[in-house]
Protein backbone atom coordinates (compact mmCIF):
# COMPACT_ATOMS: atom_id res chain seq x y z
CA UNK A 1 10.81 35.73 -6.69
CA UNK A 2 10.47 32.50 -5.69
CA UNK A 3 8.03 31.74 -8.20
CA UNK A 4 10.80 32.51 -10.39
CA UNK A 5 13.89 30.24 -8.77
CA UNK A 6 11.38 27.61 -8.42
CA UNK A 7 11.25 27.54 -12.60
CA UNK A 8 14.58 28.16 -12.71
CA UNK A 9 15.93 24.78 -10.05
CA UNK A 10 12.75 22.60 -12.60
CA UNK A 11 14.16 23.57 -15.51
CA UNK A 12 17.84 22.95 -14.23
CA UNK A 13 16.25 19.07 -12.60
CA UNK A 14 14.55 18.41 -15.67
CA UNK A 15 17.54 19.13 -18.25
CA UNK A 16 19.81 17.12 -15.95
CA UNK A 17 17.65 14.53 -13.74
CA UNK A 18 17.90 10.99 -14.99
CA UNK A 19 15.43 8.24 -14.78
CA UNK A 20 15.29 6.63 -10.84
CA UNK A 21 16.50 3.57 -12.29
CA UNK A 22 20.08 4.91 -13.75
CA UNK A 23 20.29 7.10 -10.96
CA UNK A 24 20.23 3.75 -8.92
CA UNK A 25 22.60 2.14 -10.68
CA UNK A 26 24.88 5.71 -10.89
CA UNK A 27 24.98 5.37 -7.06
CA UNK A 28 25.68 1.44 -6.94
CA UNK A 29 28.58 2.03 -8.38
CA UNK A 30 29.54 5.17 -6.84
CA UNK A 31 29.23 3.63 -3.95
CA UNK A 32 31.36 0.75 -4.84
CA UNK A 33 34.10 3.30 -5.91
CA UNK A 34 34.06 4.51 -2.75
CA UNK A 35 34.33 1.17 -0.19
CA UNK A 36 37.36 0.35 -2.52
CA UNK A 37 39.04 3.81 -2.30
CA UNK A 38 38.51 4.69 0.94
CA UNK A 39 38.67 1.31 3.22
CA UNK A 40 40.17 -2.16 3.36
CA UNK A 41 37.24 -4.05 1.46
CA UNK A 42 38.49 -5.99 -1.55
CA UNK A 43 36.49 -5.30 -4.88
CA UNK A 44 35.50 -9.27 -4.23
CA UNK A 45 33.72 -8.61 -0.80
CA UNK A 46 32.11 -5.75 -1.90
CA UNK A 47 30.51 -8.32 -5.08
CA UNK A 48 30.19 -10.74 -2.17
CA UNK A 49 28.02 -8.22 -0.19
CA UNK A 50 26.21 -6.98 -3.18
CA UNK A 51 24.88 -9.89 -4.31
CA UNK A 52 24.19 -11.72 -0.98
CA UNK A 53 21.44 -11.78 1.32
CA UNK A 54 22.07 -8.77 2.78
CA UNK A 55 22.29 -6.96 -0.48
CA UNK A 56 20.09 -6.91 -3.46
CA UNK A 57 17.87 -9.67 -1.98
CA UNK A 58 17.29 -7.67 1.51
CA UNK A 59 14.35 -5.55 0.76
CA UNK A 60 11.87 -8.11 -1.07
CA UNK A 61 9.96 -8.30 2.21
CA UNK A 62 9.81 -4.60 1.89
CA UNK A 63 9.84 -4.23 -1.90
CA UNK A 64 6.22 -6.66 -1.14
CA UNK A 65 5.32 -4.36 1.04
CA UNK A 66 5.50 -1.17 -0.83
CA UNK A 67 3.72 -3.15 -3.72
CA UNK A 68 1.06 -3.43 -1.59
CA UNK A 69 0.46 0.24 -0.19
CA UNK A 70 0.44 1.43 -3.76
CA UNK A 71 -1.87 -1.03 -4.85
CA UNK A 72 -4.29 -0.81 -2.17
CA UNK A 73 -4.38 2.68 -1.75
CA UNK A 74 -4.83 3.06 -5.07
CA UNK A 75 -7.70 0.18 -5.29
CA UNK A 76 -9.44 2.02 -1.87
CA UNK A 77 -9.23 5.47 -3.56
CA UNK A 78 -10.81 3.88 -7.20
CA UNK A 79 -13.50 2.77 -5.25
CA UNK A 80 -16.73 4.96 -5.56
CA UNK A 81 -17.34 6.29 -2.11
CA UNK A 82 -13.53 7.30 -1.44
CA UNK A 83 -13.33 8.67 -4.93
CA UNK A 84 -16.50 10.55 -4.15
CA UNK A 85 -15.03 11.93 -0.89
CA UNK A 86 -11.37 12.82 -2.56
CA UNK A 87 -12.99 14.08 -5.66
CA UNK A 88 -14.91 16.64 -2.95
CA UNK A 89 -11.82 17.86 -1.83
CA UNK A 90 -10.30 18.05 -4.54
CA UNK A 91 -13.05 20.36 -6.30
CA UNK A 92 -11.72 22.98 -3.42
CA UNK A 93 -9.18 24.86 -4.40
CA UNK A 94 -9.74 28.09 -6.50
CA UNK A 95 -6.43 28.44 -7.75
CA UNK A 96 -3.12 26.71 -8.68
CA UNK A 97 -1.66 27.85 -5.37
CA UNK A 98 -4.67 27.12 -3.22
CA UNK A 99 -3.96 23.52 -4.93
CA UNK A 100 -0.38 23.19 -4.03
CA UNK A 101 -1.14 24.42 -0.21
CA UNK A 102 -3.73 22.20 0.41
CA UNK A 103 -1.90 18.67 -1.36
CA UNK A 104 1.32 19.73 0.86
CA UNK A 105 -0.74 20.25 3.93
CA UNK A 106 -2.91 16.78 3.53
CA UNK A 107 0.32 15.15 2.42
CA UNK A 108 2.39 16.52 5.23
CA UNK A 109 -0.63 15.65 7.91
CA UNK A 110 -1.06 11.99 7.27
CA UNK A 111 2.55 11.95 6.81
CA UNK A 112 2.88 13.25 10.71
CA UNK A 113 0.31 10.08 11.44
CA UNK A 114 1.73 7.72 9.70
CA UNK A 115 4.72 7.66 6.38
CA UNK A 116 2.45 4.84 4.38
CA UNK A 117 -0.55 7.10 4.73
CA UNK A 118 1.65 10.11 3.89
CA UNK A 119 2.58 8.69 0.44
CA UNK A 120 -0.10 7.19 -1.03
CA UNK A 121 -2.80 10.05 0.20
CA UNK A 122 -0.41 12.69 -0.73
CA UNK A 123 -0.33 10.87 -3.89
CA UNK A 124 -3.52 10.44 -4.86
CA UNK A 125 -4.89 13.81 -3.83
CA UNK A 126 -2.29 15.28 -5.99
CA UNK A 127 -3.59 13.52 -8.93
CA UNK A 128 -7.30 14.10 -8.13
CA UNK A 129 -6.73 17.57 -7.32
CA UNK A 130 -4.46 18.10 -10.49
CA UNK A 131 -8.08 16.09 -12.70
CA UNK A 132 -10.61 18.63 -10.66
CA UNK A 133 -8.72 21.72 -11.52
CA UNK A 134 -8.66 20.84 -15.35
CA UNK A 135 -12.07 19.67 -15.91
CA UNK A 136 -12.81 23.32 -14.42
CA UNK A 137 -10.80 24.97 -16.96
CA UNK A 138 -8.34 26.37 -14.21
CA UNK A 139 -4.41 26.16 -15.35
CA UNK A 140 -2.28 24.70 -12.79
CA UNK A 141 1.04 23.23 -12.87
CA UNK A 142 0.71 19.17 -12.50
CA UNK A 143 4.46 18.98 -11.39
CA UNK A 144 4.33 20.88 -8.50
CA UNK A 145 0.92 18.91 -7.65
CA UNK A 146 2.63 15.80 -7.90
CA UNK A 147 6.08 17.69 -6.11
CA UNK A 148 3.31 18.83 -3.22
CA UNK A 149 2.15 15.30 -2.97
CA UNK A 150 5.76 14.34 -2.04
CA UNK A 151 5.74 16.63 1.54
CA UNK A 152 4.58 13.95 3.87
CA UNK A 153 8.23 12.32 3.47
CA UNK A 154 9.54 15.28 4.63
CA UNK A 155 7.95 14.71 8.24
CA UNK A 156 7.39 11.36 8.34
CA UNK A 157 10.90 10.50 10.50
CA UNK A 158 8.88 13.58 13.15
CA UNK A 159 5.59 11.75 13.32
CA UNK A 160 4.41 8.38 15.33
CA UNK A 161 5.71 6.25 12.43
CA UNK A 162 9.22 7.76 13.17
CA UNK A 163 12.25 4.81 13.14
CA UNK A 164 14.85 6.26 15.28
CA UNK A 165 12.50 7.85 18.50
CA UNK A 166 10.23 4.54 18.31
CA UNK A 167 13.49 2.92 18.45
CA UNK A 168 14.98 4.17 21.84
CA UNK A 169 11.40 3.84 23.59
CA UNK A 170 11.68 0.49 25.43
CA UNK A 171 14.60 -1.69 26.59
CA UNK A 172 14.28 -4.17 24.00
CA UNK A 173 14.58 -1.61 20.87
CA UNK A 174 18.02 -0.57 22.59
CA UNK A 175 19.18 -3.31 23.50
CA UNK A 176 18.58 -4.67 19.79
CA UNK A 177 20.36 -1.52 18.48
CA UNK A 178 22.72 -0.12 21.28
CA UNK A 179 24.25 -2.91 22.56
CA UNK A 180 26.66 -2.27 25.00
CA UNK A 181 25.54 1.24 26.32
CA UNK A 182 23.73 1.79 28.93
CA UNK A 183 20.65 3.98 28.41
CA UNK A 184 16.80 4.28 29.77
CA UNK A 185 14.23 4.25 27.34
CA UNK A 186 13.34 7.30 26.15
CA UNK A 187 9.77 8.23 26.14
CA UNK A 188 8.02 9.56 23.21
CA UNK A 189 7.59 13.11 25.10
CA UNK A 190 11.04 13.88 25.06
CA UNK A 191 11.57 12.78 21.25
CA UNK A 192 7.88 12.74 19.09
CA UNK A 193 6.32 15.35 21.46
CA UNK A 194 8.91 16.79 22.75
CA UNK A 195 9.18 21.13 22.51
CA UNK A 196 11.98 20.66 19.89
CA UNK A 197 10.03 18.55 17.61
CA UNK A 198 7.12 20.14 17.70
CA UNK A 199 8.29 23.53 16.77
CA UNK A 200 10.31 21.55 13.89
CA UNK A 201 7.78 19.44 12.49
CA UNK A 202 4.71 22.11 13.35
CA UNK A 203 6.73 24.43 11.61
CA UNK A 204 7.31 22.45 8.37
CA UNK A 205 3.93 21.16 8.04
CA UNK A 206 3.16 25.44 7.99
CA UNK A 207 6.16 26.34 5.99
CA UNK A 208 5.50 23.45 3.16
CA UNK A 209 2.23 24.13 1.89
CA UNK A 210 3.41 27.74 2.24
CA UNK A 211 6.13 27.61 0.00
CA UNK A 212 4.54 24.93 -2.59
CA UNK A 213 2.00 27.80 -2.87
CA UNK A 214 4.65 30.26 -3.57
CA UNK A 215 6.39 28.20 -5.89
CA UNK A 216 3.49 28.06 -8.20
CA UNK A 217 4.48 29.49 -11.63
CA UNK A 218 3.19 33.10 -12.87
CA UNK A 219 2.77 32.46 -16.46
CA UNK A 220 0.33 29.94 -17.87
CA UNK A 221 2.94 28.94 -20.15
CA UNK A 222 5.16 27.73 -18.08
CA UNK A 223 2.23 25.41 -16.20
CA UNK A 224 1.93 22.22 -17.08
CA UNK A 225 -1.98 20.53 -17.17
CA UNK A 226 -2.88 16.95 -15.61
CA UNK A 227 -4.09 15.67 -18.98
CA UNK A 228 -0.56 15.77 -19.92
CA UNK A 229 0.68 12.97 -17.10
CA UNK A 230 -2.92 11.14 -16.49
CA UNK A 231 -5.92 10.88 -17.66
CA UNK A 232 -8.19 13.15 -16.20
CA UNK A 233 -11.52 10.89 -16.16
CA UNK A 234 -11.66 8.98 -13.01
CA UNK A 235 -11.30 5.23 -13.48
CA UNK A 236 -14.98 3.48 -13.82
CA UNK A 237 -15.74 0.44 -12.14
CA UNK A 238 -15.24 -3.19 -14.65
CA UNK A 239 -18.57 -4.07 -16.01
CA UNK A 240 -20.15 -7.66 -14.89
CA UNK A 241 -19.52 -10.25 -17.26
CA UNK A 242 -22.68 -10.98 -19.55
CA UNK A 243 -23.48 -14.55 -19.77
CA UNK A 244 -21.62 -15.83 -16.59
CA UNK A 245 -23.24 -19.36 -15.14
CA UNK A 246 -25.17 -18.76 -11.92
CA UNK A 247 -22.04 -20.30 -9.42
CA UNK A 248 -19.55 -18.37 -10.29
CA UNK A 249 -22.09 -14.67 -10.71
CA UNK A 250 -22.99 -15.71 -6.77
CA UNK A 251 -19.75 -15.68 -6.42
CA UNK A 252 -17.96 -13.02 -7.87
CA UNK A 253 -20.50 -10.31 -9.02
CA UNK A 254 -21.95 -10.64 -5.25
CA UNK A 255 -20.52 -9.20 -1.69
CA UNK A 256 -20.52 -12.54 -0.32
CA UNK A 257 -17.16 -13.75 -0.48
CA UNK A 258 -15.49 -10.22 -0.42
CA UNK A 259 -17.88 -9.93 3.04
CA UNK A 260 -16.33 -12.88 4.66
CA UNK A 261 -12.65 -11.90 3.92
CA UNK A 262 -13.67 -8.79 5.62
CA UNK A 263 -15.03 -10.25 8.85
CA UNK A 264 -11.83 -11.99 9.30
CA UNK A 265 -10.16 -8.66 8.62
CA UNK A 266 -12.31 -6.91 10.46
CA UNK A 267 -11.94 -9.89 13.44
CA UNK A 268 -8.05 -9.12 13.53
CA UNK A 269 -8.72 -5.11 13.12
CA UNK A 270 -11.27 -5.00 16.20
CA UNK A 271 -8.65 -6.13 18.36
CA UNK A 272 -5.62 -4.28 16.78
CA UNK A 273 -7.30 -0.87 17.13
CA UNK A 274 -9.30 -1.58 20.20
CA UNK A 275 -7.55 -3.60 22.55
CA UNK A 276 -9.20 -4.95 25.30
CA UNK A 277 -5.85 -3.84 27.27
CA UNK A 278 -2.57 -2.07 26.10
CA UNK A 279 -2.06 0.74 23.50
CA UNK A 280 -4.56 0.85 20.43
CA UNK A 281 -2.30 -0.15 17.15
CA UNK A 282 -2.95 3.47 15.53
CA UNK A 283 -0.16 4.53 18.02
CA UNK A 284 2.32 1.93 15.84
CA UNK A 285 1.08 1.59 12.29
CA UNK A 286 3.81 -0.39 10.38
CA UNK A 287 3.48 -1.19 6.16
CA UNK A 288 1.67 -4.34 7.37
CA UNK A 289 -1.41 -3.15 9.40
CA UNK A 290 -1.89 -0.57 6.95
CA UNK A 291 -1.60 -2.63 3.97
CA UNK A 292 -4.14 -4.80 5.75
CA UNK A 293 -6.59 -2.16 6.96
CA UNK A 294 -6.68 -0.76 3.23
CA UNK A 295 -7.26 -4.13 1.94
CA UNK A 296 -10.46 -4.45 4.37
CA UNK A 297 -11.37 -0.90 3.55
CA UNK A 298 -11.00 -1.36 -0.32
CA UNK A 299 -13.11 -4.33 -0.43
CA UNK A 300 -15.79 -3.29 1.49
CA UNK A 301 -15.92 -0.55 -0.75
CA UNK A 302 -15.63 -1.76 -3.62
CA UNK A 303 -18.52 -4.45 -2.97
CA UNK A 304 -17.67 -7.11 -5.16
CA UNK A 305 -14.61 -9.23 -5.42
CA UNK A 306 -14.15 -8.72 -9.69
CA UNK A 307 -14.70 -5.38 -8.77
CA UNK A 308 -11.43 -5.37 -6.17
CA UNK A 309 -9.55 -7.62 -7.88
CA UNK A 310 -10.20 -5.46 -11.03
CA UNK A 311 -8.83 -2.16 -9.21
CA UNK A 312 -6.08 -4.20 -7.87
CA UNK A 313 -5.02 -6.00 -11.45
CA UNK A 314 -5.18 -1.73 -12.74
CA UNK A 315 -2.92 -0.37 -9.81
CA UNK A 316 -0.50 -2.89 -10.18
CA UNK A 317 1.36 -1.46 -13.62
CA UNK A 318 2.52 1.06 -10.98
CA UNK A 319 5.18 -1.62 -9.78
CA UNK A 320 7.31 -1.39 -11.65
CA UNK A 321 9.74 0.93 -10.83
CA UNK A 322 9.26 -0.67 -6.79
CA UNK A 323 10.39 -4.04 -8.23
CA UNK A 324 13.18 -2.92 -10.32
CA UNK A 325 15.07 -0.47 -7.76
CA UNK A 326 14.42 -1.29 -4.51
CA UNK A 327 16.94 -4.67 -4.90
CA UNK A 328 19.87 -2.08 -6.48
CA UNK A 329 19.27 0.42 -3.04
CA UNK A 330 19.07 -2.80 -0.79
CA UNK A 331 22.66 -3.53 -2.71
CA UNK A 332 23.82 -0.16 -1.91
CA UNK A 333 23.26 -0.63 1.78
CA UNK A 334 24.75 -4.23 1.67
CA UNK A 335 27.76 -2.45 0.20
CA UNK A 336 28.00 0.22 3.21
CA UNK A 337 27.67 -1.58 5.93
CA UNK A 338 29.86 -4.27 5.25
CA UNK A 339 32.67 -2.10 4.09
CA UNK A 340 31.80 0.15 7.03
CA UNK A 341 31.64 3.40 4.85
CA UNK A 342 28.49 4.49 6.80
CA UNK A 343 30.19 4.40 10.14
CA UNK A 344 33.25 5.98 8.61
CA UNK A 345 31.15 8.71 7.08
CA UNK A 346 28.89 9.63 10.05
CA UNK A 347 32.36 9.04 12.68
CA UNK A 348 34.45 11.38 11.10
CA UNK A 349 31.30 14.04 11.27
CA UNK A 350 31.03 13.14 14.56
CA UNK A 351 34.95 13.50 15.52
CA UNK A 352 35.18 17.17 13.71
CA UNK A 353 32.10 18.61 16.10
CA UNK A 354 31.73 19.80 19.38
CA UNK A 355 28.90 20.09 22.10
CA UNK A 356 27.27 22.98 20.21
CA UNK A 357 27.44 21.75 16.70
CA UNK A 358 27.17 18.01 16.90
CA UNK A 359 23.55 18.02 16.66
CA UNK A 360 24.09 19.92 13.18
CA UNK A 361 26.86 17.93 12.12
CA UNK A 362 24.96 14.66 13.11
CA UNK A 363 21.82 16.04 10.95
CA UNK A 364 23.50 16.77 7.61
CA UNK A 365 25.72 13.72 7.75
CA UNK A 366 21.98 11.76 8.20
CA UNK A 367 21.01 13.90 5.54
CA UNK A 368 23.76 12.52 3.25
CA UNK A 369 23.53 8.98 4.36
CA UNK A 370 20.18 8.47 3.42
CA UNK A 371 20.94 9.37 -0.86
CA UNK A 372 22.75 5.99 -0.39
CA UNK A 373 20.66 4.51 2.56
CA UNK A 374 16.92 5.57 1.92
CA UNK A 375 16.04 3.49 4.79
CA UNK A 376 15.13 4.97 8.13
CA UNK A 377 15.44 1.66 10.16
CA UNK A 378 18.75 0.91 8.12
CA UNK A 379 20.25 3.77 8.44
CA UNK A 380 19.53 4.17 12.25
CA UNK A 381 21.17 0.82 12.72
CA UNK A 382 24.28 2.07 11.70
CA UNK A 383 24.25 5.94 12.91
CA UNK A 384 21.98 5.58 15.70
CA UNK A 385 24.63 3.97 18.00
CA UNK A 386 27.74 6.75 16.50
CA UNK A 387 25.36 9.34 17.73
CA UNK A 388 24.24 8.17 21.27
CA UNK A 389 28.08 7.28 21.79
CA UNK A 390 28.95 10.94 20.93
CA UNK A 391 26.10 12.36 22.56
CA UNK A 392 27.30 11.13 25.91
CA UNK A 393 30.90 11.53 25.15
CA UNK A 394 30.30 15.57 24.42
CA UNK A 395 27.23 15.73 27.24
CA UNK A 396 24.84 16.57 24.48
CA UNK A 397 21.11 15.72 25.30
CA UNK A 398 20.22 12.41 23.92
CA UNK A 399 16.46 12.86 22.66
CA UNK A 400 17.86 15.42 20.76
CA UNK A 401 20.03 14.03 18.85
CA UNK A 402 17.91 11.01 17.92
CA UNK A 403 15.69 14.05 16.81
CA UNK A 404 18.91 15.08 14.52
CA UNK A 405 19.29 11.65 12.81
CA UNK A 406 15.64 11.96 12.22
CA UNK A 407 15.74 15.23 10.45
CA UNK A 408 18.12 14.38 8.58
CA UNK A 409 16.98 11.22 7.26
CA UNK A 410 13.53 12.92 6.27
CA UNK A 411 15.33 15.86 4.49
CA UNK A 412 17.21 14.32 1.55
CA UNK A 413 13.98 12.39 0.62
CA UNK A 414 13.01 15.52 -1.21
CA UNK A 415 16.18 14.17 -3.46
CA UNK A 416 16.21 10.74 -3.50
CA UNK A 417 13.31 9.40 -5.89
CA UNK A 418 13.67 6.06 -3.72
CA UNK A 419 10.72 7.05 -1.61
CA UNK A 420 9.45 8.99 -5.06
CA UNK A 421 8.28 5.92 -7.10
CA UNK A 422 5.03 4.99 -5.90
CA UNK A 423 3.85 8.67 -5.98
CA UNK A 424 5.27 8.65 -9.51
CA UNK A 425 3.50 5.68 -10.98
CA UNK A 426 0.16 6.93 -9.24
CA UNK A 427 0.41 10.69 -10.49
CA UNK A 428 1.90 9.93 -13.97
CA UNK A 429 5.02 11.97 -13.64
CA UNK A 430 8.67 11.53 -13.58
CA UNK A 431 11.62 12.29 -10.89
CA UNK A 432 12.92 15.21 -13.20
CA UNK A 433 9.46 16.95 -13.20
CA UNK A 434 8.93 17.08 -9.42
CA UNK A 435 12.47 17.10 -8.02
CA UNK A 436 13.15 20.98 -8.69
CA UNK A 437 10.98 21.96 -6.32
CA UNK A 438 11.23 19.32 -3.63
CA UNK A 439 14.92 20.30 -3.81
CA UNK A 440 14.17 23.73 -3.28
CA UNK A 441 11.75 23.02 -0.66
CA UNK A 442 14.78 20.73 1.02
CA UNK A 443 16.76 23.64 0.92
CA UNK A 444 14.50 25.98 2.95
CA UNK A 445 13.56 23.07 5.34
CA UNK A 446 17.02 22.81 6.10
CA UNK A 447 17.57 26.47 7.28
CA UNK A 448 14.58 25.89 9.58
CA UNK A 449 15.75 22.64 11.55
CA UNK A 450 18.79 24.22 11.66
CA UNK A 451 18.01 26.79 13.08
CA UNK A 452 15.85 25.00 15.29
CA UNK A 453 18.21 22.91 16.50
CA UNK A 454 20.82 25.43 17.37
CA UNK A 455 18.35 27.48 19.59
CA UNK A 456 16.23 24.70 21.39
């Protein structure tokens, strides 16, 4: 059966789905049409906002950064150990559904550890999986490899790389974001490893691979092979260069250089992960010290620096769609906040609730903020205070509903191809393929927080 409405919510996705980049632009001005309609902002200060510094020019820090995790995740995988090591578990599976369990439950793991990791392993394994199974002549669906590769952004917002509990955990996070109320920090225990969140996120990362399993379709007709996204031969190393003067060989074609890039790497690394005092860095990865541990990872790997930068120069046609859209969603946000349609949106949720269902309320109104603010530290900014201020106002317990904004940030990524694009240019497949069954997975997800949150 749901097999069956899985094929039927792909077929309706892929008749109907645009491309992320018009589906961007649909929303810009969607949004615009909104602001003007439904508040004071002139159709000038909207432009104004759009266009400014806080608008389409926001997120090329970010849009850098997200260059960077597909790139060197992709150029660490490439290399001939890791792609040894993936290629081992990816020979696993018997079966398209043994497939799709075990990309959701990878994907959904590193996800818990850390979002970055999340994407770009769940990515990659979904492609390498998708390769293994063809090149051993069993059928399997490549969508719903590539959809399964997409789980970890459904509990990233419950693991250690979580925006809103990290940011209520020490007086200078709420004093940066809750100005003006008074409030202790809130200690991971009662947010990350708290009772609630456990039985939420535990229970996703079980229910996920469960239901991408589930989802995988009974005829071989309907299924889809890898060959027809990617090519299923694993990328080979560059050759040396015949003929190269001695210098520049020493150089290039020899671990030297790429080994003293590493030591410095490694220098910073040594102390980031093992402090001589204070919390080891795994406990708060951010886009940077990943970027920069897979950058020390993939060269070492790799061996030679033509070799890296060879990977490297190969990932990077998977930009693209990073480069194009993330300015248009960093517009969309400049567009909200300064016309104040986010805290008009999440307030009135807020106002219509009481005691019992604010936590629900304040989850699907996160869920619906985040199609036009895919950001979990932008979108906390503006929510994150509305919800403290109504938590205390109705007696509601705080951690939890920090826990609510979280969910339902996390939730509508199975929609929003924002978060989608660098597991699209790495698996070969487009929003429309994948997005019928993250949206069904959203779906069931949804009935389980919810219910989650109404009895804990």
């Amino acid at each position: 059966m749901l097999a069956s409405l899985g094929q039927r919510f792909s077929s309706f996705f892929r008749a109907t789905v645009p491309d992320p980049f018009v589906i961007a632009v649909l929303l810009t001005f969607l949004t615009f049409t909104l602001a003007v309609t439904l508040t004071d902002t002139s159709p000038a200060q909207l432009v104004d906002s759009w266009a400014g510094n806080e608008g389409v020019w926001k997120f090329l820090g970010f849009s850098m950064q997200m260059c960077l995790i597909l790139v060197t995740g992709h150029a660490l995988a490439s290399s001939p150990p890791v792609a040894r090591i993936i290629r081992a578990l990816a020979d696993i599976p018997r079966s398209p559904a043994q497939a799709a369990a075990l990309i959701a439950f990878v994907a959904a793991t590193l996800g818990v550890l850390n979002w970055g990791l999340g994407l770009v392993g769940g990515a990659l394994i979904a492609r390498d999986v998708g390769r293994s199974l063809e090149r051993r002549g069993i059928r399997a669906h490549y969508p719903l490899l590539a959809a399964s590769g997409y789980v970890g952004l459904l509990v990233w917002h419950g693991g250690f790389s979580g925006t809103a509990p990290l940011k209520v955990s020490t007086h200078a996070e709420i004093a940066d974001i809750l100005p003006g109320i008074a409030l202790e920090p809130i200690g991971l225990e009662q947010t990350i490893l708290s009772p609630l969140n456990l039985l939420v996120t535990g229970g996703l990362i079980l229910i996920a691979p469960i239901v991408m399993a589930m989802l995988t379709p009974k005829r071989t007709d309907d299924m889809q092979p890898a060959s027809a996204f990617v090519s299923i031969e694993d990328e080979k190393p560059s050759a040396p260069e015949r003929d190269k003067p001695m210098l520049p060989r020493l150089l290039e074609d020899t671990p030297v250089v790429s080994l003293a890039l590493v030591a410095l790497i490694g220098w910073w690394a040594w102390r980031y992960y093992i402090p001589a005092s204070g919390r080891s860095g795994v406990y708060n990865l951010t886009p940077n010290t990943v970027n920069l541990t897979m950058l020390m990872l993939g060269l070492v790997c790799h061996g030679t620096p033509v070799r890296y930068a060879r990977a490297i120069e190969h990932a990077s046609r998977g930009c693209a769609g990073i480069i194009l859209q993330f300015p248009l969603y960093a517009g969309i946000m400049g567009m909200m906040h300064a016309s104040g349609l986010t805290e008009m949106f999440a307030s009135a949720l807020s106002d219509a609730s009481n005691a019992t269902t604010l936590p629900i309320f304040t989850f699907a109104s996160a869920g619906v903020l985040n199609i036009f603010v895919p950001s979990g530290g932008g979108q906390w900014g503006v929510q994150g205070p509305i919800a403290i201020r109504s938590a205390l106002d109705a007696g509601v317990d705080v951690p939890k509903m920090v826990m609510a904004v979280a969910y339902g940030d996390q939730l509508t990524n199975m929609l929003q191809p924002f978060w989608a694009l660098p597991l699209l240019a790495i698996t070969g497949a487009k929003a429309r393929d994948i997005v019928g069954y993250t949206a069904l997975l959203m779906l069931i997800a949804a009935v389980w927080v919810v219910g989650c949150l109404l009895v804990m």
